[in-house]
N, C-alpha and C. Protein backbone atom coordinates (compact mmCIF):
# COMPACT_ATOMS: atom_id res chain seq x y z
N UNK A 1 -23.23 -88.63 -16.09
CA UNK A 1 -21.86 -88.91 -16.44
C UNK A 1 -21.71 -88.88 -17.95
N UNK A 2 -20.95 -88.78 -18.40
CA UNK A 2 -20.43 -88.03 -19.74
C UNK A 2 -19.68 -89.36 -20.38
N UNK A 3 -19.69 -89.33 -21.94
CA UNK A 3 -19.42 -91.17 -22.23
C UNK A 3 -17.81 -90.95 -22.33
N UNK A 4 -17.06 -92.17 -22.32
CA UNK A 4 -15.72 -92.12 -21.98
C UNK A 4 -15.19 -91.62 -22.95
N UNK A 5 -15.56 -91.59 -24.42
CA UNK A 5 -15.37 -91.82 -25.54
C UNK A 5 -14.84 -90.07 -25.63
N UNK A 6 -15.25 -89.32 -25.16
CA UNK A 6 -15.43 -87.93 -25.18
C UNK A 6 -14.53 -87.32 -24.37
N UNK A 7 -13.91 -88.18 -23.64
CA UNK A 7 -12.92 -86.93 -22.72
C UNK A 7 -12.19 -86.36 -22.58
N UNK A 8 -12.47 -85.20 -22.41
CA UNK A 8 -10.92 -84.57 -23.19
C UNK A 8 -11.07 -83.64 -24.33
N UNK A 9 -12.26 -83.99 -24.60
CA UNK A 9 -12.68 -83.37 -26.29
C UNK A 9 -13.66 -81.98 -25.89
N UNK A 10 -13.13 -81.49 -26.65
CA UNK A 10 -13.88 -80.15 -26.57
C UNK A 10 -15.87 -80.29 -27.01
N UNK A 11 -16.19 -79.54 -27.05
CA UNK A 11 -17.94 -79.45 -27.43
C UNK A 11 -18.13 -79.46 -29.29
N UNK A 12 -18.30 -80.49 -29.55
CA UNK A 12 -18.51 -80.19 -31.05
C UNK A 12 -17.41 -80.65 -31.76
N UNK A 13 -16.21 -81.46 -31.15
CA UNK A 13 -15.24 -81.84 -31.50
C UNK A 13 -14.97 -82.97 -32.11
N UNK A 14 -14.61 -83.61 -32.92
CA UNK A 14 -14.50 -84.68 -33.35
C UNK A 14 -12.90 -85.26 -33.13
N UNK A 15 -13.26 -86.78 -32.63
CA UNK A 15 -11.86 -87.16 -31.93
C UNK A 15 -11.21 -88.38 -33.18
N UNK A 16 -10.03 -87.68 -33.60
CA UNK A 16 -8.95 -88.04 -34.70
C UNK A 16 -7.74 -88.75 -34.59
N UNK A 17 -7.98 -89.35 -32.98
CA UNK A 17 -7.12 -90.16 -32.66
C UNK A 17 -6.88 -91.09 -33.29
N UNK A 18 -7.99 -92.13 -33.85
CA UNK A 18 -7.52 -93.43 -34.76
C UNK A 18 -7.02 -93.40 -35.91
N UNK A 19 -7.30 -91.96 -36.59
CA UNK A 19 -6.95 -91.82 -37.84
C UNK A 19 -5.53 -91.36 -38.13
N UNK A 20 -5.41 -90.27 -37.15
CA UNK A 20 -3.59 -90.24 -36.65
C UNK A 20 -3.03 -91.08 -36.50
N UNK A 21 -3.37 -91.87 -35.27
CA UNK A 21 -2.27 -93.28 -35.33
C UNK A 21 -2.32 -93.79 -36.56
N UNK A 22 -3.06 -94.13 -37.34
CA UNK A 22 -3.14 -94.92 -38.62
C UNK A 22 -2.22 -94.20 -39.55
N UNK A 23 -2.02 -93.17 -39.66
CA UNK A 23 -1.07 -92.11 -40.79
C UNK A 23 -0.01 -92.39 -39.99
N UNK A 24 0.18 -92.47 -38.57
CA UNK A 24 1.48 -92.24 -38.13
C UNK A 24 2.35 -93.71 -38.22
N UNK A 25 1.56 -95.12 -38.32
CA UNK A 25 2.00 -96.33 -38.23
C UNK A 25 2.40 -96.47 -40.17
N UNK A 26 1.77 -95.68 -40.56
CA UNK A 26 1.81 -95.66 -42.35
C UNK A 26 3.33 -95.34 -42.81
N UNK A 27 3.44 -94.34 -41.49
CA UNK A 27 4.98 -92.80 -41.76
C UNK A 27 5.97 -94.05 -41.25
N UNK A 28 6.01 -94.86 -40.03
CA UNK A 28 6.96 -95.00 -39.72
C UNK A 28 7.26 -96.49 -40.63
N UNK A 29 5.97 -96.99 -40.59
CA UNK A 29 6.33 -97.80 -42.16
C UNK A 29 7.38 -97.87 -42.54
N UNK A 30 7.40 -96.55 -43.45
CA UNK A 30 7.71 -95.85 -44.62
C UNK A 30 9.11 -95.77 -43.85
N UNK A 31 9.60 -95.03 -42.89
CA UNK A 31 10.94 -95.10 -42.57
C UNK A 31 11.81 -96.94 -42.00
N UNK A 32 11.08 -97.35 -41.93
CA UNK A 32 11.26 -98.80 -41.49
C UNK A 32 11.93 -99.25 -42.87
N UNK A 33 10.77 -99.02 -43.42
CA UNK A 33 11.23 -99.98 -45.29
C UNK A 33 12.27 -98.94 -45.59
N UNK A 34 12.68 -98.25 -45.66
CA UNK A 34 13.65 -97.12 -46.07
C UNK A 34 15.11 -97.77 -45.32
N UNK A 35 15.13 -97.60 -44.43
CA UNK A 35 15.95 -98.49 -43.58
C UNK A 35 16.47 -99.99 -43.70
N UNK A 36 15.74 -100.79 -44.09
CA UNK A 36 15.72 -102.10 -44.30
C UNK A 36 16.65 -101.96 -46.18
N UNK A 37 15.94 -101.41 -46.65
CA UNK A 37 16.27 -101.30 -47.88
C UNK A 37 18.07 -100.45 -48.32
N UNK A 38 18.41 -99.74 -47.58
CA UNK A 38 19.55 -99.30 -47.23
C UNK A 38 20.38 -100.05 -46.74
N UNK A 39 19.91 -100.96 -45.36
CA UNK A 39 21.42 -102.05 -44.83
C UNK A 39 21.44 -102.84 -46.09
N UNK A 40 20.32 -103.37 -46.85
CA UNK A 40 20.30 -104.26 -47.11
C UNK A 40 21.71 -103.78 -48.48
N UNK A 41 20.81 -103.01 -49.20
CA UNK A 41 21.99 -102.27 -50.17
C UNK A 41 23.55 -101.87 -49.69
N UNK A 42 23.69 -101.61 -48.20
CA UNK A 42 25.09 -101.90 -48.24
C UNK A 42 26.08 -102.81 -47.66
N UNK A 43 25.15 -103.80 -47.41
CA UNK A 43 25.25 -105.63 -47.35
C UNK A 43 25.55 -106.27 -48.60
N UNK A 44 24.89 -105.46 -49.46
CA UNK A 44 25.44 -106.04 -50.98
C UNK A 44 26.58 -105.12 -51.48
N UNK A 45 26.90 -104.04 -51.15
CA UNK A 45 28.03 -103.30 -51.59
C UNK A 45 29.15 -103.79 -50.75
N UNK A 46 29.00 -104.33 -49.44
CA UNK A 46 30.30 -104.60 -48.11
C UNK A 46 30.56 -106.55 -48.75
N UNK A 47 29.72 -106.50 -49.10
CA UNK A 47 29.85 -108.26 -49.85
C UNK A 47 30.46 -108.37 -51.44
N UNK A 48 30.64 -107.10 -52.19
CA UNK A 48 31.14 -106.71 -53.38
C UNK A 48 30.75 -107.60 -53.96
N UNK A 49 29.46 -107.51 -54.35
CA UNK A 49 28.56 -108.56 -55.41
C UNK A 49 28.56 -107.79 -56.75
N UNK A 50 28.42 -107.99 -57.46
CA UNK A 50 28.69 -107.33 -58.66
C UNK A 50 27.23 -107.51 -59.21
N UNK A 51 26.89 -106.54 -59.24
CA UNK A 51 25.07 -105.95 -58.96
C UNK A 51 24.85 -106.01 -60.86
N UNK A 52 25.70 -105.79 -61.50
CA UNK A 52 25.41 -106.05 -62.89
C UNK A 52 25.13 -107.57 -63.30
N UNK A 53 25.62 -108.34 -62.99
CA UNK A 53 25.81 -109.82 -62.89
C UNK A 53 24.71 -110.49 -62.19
N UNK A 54 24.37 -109.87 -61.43
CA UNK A 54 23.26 -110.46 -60.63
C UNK A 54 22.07 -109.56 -60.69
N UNK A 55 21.62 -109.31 -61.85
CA UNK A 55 20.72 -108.11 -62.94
C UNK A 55 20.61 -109.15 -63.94
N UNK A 56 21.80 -109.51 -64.79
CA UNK A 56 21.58 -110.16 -65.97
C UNK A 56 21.26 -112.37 -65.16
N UNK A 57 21.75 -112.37 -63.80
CA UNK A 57 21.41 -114.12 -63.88
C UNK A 57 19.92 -113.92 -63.06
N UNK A 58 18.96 -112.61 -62.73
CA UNK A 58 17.82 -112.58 -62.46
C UNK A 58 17.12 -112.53 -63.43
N UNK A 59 17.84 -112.12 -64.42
CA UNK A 59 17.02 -111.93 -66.49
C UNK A 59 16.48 -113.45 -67.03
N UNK A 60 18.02 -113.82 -66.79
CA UNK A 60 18.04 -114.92 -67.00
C UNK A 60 16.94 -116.55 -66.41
N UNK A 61 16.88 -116.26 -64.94
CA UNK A 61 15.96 -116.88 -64.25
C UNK A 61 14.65 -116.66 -64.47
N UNK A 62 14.30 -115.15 -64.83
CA UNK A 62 13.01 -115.34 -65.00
C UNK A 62 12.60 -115.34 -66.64
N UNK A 63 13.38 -115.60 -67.28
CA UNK A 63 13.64 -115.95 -68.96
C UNK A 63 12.50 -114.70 -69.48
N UNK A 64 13.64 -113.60 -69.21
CA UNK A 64 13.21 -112.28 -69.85
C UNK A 64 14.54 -112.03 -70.78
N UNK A 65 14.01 -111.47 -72.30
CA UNK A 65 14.92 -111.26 -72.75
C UNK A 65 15.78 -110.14 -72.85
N UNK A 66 17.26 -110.55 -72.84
CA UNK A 66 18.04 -109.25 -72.16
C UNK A 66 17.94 -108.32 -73.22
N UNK A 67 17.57 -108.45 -74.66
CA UNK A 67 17.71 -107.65 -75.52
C UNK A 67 16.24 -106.81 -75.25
N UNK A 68 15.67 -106.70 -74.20
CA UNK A 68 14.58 -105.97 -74.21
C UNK A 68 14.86 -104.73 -73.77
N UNK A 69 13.97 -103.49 -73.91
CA UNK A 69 14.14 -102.15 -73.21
C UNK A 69 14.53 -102.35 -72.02
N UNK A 70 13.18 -102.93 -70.97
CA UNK A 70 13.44 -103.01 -69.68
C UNK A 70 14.43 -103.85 -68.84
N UNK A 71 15.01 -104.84 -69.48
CA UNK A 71 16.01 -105.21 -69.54
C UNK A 71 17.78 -104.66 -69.60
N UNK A 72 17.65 -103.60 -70.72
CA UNK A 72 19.03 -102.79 -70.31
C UNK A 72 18.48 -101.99 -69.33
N UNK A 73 17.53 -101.23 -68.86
CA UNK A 73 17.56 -100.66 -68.48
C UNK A 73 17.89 -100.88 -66.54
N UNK A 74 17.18 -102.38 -66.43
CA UNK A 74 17.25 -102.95 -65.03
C UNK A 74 19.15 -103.31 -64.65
N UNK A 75 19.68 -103.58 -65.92
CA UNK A 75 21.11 -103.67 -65.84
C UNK A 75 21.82 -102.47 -65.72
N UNK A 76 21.78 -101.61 -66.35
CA UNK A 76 21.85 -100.34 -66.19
C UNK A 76 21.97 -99.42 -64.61
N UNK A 77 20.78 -99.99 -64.44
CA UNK A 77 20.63 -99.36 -62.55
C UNK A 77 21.42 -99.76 -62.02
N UNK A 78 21.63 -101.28 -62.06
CA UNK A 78 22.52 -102.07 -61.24
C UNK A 78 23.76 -101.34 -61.61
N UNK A 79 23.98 -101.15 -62.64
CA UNK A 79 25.73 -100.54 -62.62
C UNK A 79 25.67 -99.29 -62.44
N UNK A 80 24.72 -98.21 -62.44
CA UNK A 80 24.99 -97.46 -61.56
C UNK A 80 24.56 -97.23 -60.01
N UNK A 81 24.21 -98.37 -59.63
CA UNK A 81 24.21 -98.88 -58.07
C UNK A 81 25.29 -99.36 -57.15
N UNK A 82 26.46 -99.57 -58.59
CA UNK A 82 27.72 -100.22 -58.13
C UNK A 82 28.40 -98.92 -57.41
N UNK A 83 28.15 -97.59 -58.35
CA UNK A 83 28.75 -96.21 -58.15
C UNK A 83 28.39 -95.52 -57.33
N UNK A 84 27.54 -96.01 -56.76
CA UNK A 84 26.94 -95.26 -55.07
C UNK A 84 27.65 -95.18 -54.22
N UNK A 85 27.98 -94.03 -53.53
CA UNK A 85 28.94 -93.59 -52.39
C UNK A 85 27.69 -94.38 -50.84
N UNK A 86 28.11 -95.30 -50.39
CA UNK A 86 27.32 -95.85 -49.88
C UNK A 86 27.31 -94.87 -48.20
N UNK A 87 28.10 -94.25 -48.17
CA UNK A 87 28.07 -93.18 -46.58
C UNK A 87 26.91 -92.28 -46.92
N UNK A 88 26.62 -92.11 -48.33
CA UNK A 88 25.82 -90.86 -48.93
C UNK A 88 24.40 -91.83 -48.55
N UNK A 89 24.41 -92.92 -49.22
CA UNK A 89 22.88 -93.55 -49.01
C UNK A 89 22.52 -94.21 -48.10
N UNK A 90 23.17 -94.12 -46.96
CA UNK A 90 23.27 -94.65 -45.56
C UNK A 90 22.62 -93.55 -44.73
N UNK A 91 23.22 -92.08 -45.10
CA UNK A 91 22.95 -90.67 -44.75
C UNK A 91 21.72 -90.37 -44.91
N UNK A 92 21.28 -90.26 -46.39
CA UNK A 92 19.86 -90.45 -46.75
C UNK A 92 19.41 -90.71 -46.51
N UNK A 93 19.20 -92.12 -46.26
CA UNK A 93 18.37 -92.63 -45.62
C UNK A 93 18.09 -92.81 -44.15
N UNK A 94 18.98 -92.68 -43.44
CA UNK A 94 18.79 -92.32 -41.88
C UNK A 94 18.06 -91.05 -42.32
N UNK A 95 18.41 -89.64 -42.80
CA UNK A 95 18.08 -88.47 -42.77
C UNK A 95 16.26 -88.76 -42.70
N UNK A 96 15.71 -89.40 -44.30
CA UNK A 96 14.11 -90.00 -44.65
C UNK A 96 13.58 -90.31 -43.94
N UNK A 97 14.14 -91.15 -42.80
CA UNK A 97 13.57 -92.13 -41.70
C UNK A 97 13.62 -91.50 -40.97
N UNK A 98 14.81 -90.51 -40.28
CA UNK A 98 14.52 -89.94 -38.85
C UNK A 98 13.34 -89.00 -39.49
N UNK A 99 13.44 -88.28 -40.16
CA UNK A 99 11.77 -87.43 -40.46
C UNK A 99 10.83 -88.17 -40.34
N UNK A 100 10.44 -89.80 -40.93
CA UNK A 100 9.54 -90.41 -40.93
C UNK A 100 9.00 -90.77 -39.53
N UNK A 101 10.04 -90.93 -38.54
CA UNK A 101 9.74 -91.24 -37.09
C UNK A 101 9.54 -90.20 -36.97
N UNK A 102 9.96 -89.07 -36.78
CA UNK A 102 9.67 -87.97 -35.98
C UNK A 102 8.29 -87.59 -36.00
N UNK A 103 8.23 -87.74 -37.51
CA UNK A 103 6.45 -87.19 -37.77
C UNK A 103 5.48 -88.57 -37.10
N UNK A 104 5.45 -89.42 -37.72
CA UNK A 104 5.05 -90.40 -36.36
C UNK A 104 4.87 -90.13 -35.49
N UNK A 105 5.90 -89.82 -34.74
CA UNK A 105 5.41 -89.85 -33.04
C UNK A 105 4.91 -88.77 -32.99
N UNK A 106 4.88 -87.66 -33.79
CA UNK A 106 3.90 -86.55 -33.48
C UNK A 106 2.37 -86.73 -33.61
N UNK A 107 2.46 -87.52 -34.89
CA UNK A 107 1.00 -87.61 -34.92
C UNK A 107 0.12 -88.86 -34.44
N UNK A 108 1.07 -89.45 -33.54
CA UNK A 108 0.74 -90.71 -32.83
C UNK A 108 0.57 -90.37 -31.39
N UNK A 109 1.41 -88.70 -31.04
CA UNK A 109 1.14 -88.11 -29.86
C UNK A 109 0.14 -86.79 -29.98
N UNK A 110 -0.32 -86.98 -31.41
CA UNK A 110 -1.60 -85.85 -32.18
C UNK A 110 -0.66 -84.39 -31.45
N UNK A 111 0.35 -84.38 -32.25
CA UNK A 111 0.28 -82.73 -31.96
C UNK A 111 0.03 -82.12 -33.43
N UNK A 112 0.24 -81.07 -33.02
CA UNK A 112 -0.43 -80.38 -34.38
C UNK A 112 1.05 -79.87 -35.13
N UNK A 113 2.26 -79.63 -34.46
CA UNK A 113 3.41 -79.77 -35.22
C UNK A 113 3.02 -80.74 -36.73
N UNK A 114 3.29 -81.87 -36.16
CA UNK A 114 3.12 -82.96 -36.72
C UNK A 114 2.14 -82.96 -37.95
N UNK A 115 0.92 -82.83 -37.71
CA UNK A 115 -0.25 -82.64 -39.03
C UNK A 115 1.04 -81.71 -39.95
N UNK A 116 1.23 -80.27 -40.04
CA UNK A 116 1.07 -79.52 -40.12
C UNK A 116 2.76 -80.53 -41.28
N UNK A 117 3.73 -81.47 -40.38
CA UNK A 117 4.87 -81.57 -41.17
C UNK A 117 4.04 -82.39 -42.21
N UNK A 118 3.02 -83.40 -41.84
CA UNK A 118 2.59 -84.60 -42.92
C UNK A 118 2.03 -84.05 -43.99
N UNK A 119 1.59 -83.09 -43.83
CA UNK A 119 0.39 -82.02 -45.01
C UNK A 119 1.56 -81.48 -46.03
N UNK A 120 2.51 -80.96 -45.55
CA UNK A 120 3.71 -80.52 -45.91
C UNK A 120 5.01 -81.58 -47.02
N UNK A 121 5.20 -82.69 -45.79
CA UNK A 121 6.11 -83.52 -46.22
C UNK A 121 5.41 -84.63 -47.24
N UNK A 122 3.82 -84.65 -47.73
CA UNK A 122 2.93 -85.34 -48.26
C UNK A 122 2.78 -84.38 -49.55
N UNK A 123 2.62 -83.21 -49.12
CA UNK A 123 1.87 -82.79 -50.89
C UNK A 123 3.57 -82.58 -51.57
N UNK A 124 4.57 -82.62 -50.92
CA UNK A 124 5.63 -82.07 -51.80
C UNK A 124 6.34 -83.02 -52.60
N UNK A 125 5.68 -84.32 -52.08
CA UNK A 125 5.69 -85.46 -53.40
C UNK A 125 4.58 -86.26 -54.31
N UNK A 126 3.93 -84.90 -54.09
CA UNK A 126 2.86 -85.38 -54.77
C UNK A 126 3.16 -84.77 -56.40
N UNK A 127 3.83 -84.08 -56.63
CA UNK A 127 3.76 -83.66 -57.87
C UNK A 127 4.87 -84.41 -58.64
N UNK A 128 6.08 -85.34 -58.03
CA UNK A 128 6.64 -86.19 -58.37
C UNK A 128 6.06 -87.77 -58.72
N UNK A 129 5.20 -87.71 -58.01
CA UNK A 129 4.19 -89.51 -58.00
C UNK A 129 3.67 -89.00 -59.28
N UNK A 130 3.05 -87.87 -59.77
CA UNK A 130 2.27 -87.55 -60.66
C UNK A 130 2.91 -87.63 -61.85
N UNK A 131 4.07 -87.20 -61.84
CA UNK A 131 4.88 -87.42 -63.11
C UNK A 131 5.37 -88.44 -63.46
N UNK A 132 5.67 -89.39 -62.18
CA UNK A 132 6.28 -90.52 -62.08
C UNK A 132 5.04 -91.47 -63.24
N UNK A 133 3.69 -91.33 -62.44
CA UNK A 133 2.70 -92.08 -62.94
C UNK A 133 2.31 -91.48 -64.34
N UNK A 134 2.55 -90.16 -64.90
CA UNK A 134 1.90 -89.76 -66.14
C UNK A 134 3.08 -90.83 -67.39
N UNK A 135 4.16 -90.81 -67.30
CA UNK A 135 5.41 -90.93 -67.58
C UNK A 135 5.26 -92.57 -67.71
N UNK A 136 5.18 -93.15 -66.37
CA UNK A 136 5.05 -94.84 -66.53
C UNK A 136 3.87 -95.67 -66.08
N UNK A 137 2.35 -95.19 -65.98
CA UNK A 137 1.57 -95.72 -65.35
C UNK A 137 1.52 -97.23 -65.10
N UNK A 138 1.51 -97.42 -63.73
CA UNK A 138 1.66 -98.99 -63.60
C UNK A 138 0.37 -98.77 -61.85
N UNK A 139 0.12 -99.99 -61.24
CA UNK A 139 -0.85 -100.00 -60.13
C UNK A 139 -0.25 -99.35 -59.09
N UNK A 140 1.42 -99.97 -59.18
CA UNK A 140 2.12 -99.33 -58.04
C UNK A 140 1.74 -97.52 -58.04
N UNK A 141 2.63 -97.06 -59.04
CA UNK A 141 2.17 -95.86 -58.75
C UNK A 141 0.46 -95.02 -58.77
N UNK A 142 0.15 -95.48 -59.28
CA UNK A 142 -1.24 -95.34 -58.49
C UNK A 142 -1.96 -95.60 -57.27
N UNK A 143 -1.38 -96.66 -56.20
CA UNK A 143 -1.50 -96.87 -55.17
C UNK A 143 -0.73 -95.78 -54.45
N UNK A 144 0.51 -95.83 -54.92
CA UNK A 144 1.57 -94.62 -53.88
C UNK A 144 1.07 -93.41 -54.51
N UNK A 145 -0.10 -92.66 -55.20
CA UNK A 145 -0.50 -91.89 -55.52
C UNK A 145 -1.87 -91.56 -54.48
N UNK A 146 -2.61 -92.24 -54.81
CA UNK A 146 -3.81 -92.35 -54.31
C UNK A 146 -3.61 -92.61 -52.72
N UNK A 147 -2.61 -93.29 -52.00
CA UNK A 147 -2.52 -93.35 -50.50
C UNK A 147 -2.15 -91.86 -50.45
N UNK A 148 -0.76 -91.43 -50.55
CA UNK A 148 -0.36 -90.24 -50.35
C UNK A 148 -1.24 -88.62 -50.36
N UNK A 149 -2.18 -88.97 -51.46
CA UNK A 149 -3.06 -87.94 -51.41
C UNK A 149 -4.34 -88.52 -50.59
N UNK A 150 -5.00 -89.11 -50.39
CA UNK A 150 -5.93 -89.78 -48.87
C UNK A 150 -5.34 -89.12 -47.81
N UNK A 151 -3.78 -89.41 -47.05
CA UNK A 151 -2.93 -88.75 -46.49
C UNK A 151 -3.24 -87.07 -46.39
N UNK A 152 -2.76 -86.73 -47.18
CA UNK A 152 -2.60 -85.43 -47.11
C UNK A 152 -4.32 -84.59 -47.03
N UNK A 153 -4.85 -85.07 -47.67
CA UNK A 153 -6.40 -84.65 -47.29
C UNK A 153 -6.93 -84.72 -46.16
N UNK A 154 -6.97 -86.20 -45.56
CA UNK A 154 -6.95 -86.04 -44.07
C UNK A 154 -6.08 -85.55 -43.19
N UNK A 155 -5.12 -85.79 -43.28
CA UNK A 155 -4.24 -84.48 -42.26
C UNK A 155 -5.15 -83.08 -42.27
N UNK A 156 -5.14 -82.71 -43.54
CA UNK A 156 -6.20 -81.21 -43.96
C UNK A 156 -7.23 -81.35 -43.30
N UNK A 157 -7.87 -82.25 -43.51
CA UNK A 157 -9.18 -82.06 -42.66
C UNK A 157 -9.28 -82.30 -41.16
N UNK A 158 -8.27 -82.97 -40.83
CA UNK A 158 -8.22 -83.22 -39.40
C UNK A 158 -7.92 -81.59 -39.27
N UNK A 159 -6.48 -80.93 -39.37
CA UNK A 159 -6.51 -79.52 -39.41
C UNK A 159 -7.54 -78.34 -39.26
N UNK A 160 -8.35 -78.91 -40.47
CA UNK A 160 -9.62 -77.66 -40.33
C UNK A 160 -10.57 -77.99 -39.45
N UNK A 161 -10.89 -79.51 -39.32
CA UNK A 161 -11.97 -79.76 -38.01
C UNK A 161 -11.22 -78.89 -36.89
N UNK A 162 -10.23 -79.40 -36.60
CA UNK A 162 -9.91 -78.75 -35.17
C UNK A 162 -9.98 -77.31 -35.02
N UNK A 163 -9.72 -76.42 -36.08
CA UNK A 163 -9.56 -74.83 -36.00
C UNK A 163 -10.77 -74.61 -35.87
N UNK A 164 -11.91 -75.16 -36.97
CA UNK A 164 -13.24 -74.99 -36.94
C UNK A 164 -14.25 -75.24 -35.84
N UNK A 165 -13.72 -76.16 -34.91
CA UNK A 165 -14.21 -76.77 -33.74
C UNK A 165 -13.90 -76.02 -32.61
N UNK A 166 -12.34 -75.66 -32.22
CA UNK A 166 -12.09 -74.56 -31.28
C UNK A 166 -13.13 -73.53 -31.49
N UNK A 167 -13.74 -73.03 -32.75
CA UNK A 167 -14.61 -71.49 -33.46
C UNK A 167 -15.65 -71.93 -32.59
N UNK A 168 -16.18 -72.95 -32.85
CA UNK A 168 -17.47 -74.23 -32.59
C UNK A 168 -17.90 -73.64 -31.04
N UNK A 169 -16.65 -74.68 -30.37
CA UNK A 169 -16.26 -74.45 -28.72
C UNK A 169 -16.81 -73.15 -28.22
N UNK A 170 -16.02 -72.13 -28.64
CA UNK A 170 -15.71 -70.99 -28.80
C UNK A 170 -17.45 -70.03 -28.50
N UNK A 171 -17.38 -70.26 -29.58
CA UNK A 171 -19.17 -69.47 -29.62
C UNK A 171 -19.92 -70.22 -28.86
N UNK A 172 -19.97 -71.60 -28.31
CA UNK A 172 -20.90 -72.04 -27.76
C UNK A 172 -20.69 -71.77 -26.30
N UNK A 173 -18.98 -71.82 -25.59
CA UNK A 173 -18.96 -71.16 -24.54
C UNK A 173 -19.66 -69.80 -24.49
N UNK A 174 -19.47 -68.90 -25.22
CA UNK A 174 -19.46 -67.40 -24.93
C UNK A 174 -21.44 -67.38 -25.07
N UNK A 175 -22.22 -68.34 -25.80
CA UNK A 175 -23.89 -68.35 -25.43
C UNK A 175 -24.07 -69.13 -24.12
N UNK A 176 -23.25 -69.86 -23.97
CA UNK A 176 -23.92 -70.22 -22.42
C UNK A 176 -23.47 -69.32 -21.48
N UNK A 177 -22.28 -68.61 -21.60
CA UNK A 177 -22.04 -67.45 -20.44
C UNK A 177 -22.90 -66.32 -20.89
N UNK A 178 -23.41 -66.14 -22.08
CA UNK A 178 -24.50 -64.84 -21.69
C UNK A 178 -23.93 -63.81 -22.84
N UNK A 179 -22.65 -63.85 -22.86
CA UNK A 179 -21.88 -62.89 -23.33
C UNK A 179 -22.52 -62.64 -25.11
């Protein structure tokens, strides 16, 4: 009898199930917090809080001085956070998230669609994290650097195991039939 661990798996195959689910619970994460972060933003726009004001009494609380760079600059956002067409970032962000689920359940149901969007929808912000981090290096972006590319490598390699493994399969069927 053949160990359970194996079934299903081709000869020479290596099984990428845990590592999929793990990218795919990462993706939907990622659309979860995307989501959360959106009602929440237009909970504060449907409550007409005045996002500049409550920029400068968070300055204030944490006795940072407002005459600092990062300081106009955190006030700044806020007032142009006031100017957000909030149907637009409601849109967006459903749009981010339904991709984020979708790829999820692909690669939580390991199809190869799926690899093929994460490899894709992973390296094409990778050259933005990079600038992001050359520009302002801080841990954050080095973490959302360094996960994202982990990500995308393994997707890759899950990818090439499997093509390489079907080859694997492949030749080892065609020596035991003779051929």
């Amino acid at each position: 009898m053949g160990n359970s661990g194996s079934v299903g798996k081709r000869i020479g195959q290596r099984d990428h199930h845990r590592g999929l689910r793990t990218v795919a619970l990462i993706e939907a994460s990622k659309g979860v917090l995307v989501l959360l972060a959106a009602f929440g933003f237009a909970e504060i726009l449907l409550r007409h809080v005045d996002l500049e004001d409550a920029a400068q009494n968070l300055l204030y609380f944490l006795h940072i001085n407002p005459n600092r760079r990062i300081s106009h600059a955190l006030i700044e956002i806020a007032g142009r956070m006031m100017d957000a067409d909030l149907i637009t970032v409601l849109a967006i962000a459903f749009a981010y998230s339904g991709l984020r689920f979708v790829e999820a359940y692909g690669l939580w149901r390991q199809r190869v669609w799926a690899e093929w969007l994460a490899i894709v929808s992973g390296a094409v912000y990778l050259p933005f994290e990079l600038y992001h981090l050359i520009r302002r290096p801080s841990l954050g972006h080095w973490v959302v650097l360094l996960v994202n590319i982990v990500v995308v490598l393994y997707i890759a390699w899950v990818r090439w195991d499997e093509v390489t493994g079907r080859s694997r399969s492949h030749q080892i069927a065609l020596v035991r039939n003779g051929d």
